[in-house]
Protein backbone atom coordinates (compact mmCIF):
# COMPACT_ATOMS: atom_id res chain seq x y z
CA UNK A 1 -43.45 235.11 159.74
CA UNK A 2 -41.39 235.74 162.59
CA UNK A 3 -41.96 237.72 165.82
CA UNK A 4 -39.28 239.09 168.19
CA UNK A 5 -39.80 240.24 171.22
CA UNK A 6 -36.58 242.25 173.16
CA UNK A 7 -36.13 242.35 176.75
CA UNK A 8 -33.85 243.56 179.53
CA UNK A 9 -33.00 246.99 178.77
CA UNK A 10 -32.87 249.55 181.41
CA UNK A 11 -30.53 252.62 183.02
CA UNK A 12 -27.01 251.83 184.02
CA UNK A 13 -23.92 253.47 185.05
CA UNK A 14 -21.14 253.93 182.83
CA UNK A 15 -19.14 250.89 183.59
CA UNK A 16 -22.07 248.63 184.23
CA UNK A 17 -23.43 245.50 182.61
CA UNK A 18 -26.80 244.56 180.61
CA UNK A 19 -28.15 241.56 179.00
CA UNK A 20 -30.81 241.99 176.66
CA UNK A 21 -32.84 239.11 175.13
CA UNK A 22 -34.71 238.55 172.27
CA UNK A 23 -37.58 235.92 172.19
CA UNK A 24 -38.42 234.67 168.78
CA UNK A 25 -41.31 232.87 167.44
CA UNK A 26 -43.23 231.52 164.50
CA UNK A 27 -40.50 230.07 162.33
CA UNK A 28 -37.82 227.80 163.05
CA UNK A 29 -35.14 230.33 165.17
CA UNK A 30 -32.19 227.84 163.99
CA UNK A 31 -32.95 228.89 160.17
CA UNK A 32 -31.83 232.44 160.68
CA UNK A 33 -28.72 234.50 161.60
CA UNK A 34 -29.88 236.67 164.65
CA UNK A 35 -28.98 240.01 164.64
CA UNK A 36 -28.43 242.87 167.03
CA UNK A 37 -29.02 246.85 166.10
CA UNK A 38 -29.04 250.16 167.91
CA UNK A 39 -30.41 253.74 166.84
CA UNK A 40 -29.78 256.76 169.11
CA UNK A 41 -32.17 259.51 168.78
CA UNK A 42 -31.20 261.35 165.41
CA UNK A 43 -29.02 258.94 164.15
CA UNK A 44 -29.13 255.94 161.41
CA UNK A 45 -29.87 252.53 162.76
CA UNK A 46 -26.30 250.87 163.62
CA UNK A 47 -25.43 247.35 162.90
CA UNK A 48 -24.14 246.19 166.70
CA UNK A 49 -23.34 242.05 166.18
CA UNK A 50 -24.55 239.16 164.69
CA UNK A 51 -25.13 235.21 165.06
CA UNK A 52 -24.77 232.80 161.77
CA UNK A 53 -27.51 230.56 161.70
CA UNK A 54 -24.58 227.88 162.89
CA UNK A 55 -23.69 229.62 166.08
CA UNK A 56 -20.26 229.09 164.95
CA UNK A 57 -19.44 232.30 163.70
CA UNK A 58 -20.11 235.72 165.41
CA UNK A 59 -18.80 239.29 164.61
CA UNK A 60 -19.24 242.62 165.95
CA UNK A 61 -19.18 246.89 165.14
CA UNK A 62 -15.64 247.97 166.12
CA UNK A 63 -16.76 250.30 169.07
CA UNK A 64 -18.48 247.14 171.00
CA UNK A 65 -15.82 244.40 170.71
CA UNK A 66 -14.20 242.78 173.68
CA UNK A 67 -17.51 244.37 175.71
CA UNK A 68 -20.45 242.93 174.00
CA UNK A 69 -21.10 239.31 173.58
CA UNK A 70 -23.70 237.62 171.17
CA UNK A 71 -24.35 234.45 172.29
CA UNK A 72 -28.54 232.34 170.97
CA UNK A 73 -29.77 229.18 172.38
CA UNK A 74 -31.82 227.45 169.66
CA UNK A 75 -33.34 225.25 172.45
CA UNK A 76 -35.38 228.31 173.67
CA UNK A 77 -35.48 230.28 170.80
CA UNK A 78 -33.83 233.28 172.38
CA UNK A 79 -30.88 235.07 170.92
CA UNK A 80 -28.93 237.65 174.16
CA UNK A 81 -26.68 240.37 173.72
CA UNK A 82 -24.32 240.36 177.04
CA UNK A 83 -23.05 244.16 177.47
CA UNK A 84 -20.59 244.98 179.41
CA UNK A 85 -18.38 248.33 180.61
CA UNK A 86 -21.11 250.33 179.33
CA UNK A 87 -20.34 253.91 178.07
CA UNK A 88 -22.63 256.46 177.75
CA UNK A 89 -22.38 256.28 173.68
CA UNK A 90 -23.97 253.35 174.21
CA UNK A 91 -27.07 254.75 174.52
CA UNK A 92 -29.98 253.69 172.45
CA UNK A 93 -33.62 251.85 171.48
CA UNK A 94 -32.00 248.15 170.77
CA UNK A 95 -33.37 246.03 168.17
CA UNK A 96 -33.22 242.42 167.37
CA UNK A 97 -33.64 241.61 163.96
CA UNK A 98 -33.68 238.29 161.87
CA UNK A 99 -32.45 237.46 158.46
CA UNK A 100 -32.54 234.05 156.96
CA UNK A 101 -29.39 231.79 157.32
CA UNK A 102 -26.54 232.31 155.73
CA UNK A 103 -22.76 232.36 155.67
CA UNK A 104 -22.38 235.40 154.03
CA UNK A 105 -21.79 238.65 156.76
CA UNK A 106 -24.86 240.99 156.81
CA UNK A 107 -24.42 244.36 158.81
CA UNK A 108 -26.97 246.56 156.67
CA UNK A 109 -30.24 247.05 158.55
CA UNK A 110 -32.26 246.49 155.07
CA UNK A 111 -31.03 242.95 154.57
CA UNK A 112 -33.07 241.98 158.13
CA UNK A 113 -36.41 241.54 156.88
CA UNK A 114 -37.52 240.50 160.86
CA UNK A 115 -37.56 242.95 163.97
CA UNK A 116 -38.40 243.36 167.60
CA UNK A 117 -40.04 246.66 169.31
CA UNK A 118 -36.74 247.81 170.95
CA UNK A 119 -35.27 248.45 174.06
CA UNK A 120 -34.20 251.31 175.88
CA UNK A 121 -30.21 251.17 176.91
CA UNK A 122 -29.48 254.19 178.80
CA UNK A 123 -26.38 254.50 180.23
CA UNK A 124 -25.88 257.41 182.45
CA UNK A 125 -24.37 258.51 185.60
C-alpha cells in the first residue's frame, strides 16, 4: 500500500505561481512513476504530467507545457508539481497518483492504482 498526501494548493491570480506537493508513504516512492491529475467540477479527471520511476523522463498534457514542471526527490519521498502563469482553466481538485515503475507512458487515470485527497487550485482574479 501506498498513501499520498497533496499539499500547497490555494487561490491565485491569473498569472501567478503554485507548487503543490505530494508526500508518499508505505512503499518504496523510487519503485513508482508519480503522477499528477486534475478534475474541474463536471468534467473527467485529466492526466496533467508524469515522473518515470528513473526521474529521467518526464512528459506533460499539451495545455500545461513550458508552465508546469514535475520534478520528485526520492530522498524525501515527495513528488511537486511547480505551476506557473496560471490561467483560470487551470482550475481544479489536484491529485497525485502512483503507478508502479515503468518505461512505458501512462496518462489514463485507471492505470494509477494509488491516489491522494486533492487539492484545490483556484485561479481567479
Amino acid at each position: 500500500q501506498v498513501q499520498l498526501v497533496e499539499s500547497g494548493g490555494g487561490l491565485v491570480q491569473p498569472g501567478g505561481s503554485l507548487r503543490l506537493s505530494c508526500a508518499a508513504s508505505g512503499r518504496t516512492f523510487s519503485n513508482y512513476n508519480m503522477g499528477w491529475f486534475r478534475q474541474a467540477p463536471g468534467k473527467e479527471r485529466e492526466f496533467v504530467a508524469v515522473i518515470f520511476w528513473s526521474g529521467r523522463t518526464t512528459h506533460y498534457v499539451d495545455s500545461v507545457k513550458g508552465r508546469f514542471t514535475i520534478s520528485r526527490d526520492n530522498a524525501k519521498n515527495t513528488v511537486y508539481l511547480q505551476m506557473n502563469s496560471l490561467k483560470a482553466e487551470d482550475t481544479a481538485v489536484y491529485y497525485c497518483a502512483a503507478a508502479p515503475g515503468s518505461l512505458i507512458l501512462r496518462t489514463l487515470a485507471s492505470e494509477y492504482g494509488y491516489w491522494g485527497q486533492g487539492t484545490q487550485v483556484t485561479v481567479s482574479s
